[in-house]
Protein backbone atom coordinates (compact mmCIF):
# COMPACT_ATOMS: atom_id res chain seq x y z
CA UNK A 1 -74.17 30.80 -2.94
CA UNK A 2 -71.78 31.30 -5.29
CA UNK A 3 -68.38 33.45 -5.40
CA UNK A 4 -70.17 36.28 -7.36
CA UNK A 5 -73.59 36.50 -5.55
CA UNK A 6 -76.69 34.17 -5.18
CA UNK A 7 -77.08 32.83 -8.74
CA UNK A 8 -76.08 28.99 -8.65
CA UNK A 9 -75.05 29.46 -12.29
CA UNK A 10 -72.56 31.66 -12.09
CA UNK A 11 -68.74 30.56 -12.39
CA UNK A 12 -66.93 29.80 -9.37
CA UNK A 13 -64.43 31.47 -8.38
CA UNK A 14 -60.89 31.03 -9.53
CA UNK A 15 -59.58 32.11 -5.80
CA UNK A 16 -61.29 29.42 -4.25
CA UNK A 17 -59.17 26.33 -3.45
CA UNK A 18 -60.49 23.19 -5.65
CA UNK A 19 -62.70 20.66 -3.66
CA UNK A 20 -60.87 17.55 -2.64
CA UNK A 21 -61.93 15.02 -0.20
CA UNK A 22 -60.83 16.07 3.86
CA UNK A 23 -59.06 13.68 5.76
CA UNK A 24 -63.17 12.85 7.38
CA UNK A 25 -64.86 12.35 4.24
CA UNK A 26 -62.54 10.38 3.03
CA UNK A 27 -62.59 8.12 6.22
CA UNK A 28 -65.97 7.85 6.08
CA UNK A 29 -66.13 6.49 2.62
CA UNK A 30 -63.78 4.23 3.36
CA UNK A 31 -65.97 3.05 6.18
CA UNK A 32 -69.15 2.92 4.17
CA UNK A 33 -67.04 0.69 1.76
CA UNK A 34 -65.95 -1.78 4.61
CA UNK A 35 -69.36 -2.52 5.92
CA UNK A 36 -70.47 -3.16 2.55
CA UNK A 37 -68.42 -5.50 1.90
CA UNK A 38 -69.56 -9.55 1.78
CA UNK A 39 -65.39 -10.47 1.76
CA UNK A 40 -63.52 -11.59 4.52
CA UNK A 41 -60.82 -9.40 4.30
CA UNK A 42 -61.05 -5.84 1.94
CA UNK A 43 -59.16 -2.99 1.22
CA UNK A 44 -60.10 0.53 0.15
CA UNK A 45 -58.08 3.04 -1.57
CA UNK A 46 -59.32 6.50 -2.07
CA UNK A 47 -57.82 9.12 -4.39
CA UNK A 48 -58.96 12.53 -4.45
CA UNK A 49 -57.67 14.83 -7.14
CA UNK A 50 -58.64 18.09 -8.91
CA UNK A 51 -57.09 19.83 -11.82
CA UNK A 52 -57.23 23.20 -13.52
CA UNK A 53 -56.13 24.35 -16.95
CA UNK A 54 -56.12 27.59 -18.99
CA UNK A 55 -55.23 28.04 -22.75
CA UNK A 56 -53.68 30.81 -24.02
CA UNK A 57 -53.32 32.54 -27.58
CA UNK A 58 -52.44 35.50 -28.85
CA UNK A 59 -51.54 36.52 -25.48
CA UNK A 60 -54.80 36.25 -24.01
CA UNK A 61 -56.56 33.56 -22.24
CA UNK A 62 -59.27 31.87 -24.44
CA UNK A 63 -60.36 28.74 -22.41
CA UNK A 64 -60.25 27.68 -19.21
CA UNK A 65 -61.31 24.74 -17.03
CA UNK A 66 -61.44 22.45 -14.23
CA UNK A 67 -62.56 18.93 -12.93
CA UNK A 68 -62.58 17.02 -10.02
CA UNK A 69 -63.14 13.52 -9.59
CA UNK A 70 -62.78 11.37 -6.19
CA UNK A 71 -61.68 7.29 -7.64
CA UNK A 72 -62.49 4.46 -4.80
CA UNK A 73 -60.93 1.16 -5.50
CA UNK A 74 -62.10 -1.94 -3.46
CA UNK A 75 -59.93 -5.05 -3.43
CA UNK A 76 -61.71 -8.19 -2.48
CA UNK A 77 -59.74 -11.20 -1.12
CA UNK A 78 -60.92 -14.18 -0.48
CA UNK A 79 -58.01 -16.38 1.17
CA UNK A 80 -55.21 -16.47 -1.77
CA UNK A 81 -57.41 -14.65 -4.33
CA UNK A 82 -57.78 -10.96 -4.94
CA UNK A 83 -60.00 -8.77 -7.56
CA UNK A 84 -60.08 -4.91 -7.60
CA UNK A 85 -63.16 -2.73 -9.19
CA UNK A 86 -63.12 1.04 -9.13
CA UNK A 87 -65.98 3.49 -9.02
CA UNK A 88 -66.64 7.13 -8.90
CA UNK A 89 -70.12 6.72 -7.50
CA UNK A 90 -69.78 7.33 -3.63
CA UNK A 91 -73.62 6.80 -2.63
CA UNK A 92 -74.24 4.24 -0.67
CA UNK A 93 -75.50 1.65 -3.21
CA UNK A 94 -73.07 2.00 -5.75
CA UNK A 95 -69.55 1.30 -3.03
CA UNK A 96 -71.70 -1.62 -1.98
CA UNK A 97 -72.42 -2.92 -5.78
CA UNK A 98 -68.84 -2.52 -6.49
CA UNK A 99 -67.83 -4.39 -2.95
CA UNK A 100 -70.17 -7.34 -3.91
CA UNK A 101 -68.62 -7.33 -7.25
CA UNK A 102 -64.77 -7.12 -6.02
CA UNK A 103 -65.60 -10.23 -4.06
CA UNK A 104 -67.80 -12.18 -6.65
CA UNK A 105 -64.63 -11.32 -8.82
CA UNK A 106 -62.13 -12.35 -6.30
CA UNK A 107 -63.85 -16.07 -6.13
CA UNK A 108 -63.18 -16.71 -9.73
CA UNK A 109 -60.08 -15.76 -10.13
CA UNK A 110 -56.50 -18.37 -9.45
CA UNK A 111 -55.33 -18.09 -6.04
CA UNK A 112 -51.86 -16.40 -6.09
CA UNK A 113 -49.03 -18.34 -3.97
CA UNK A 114 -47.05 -15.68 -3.55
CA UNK A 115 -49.84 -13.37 -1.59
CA UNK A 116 -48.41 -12.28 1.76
CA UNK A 117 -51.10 -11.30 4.84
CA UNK A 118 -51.45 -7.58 5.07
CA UNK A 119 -49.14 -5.46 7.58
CA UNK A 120 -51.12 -5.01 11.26
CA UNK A 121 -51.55 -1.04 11.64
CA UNK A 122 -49.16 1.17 11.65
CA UNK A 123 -48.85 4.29 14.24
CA UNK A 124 -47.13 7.43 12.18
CA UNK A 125 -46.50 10.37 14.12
CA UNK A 126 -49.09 13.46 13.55
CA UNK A 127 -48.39 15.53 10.43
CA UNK A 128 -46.80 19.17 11.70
């Protein structure tokens, strides 16, 4: 249902806060992602954004918009090698097609010398 009755076409509302990923969702993306992946050691970076514009002229507003878009980047290593792909597709198929790819990527390329191993996890205190 939509801000201004039943009809799925109508616009939503301007009130409404844009849709960006929770804290959840995003988590469990991120997990989908992981247990897709063939690579023996992955990383997943989620970015969640939205964006609004309006135009003005002659001291009205003529256009207006908005778009939201959630990016997932998965970086493949494979011992001293790394490769990154990014998708926008957040079924199920598509993070593990782009997982398989990282890490198909990640075999070809040179092994970098200079790669450190990844920090253990960090505790942060809750957010206020």
């Amino acid at each position: 249902m939509s801000a201004f009755g039943s009809d799925a076409r109508a616009p939503r509302s301007l009130f409404a806060p844009a849709a960006i990923l929770s804290r959840a969702e995003a988590q469990e993306i991120a997990q989908r992602a992981l247990r897709n992946s063939p690579a023996p050691e992955t990383r997943v970076t989620i970015n969640s954004a939205a964006r609004a514009d309006t135009r003005f002229a002659l001291n009205q507003v003529t256009t207006s918009g908005e778009n939201q878009d959630t990016q997932v980047t998965i970086t493949a290593f494979d011992g001293n090698r790394a490769a990154s792909v990014n998708t926008n597709r957040l079924d199920e198929a598509s993070l593990a097609a782009a997982a398989k790819q990282a890490y198909e990527i990640a075999k070809l390329v040179p092994p970098n010398p200079e790669r450190r191993p990844a920090l253990e996890a960090q505790s942060y205190p809750p957010l206020g």
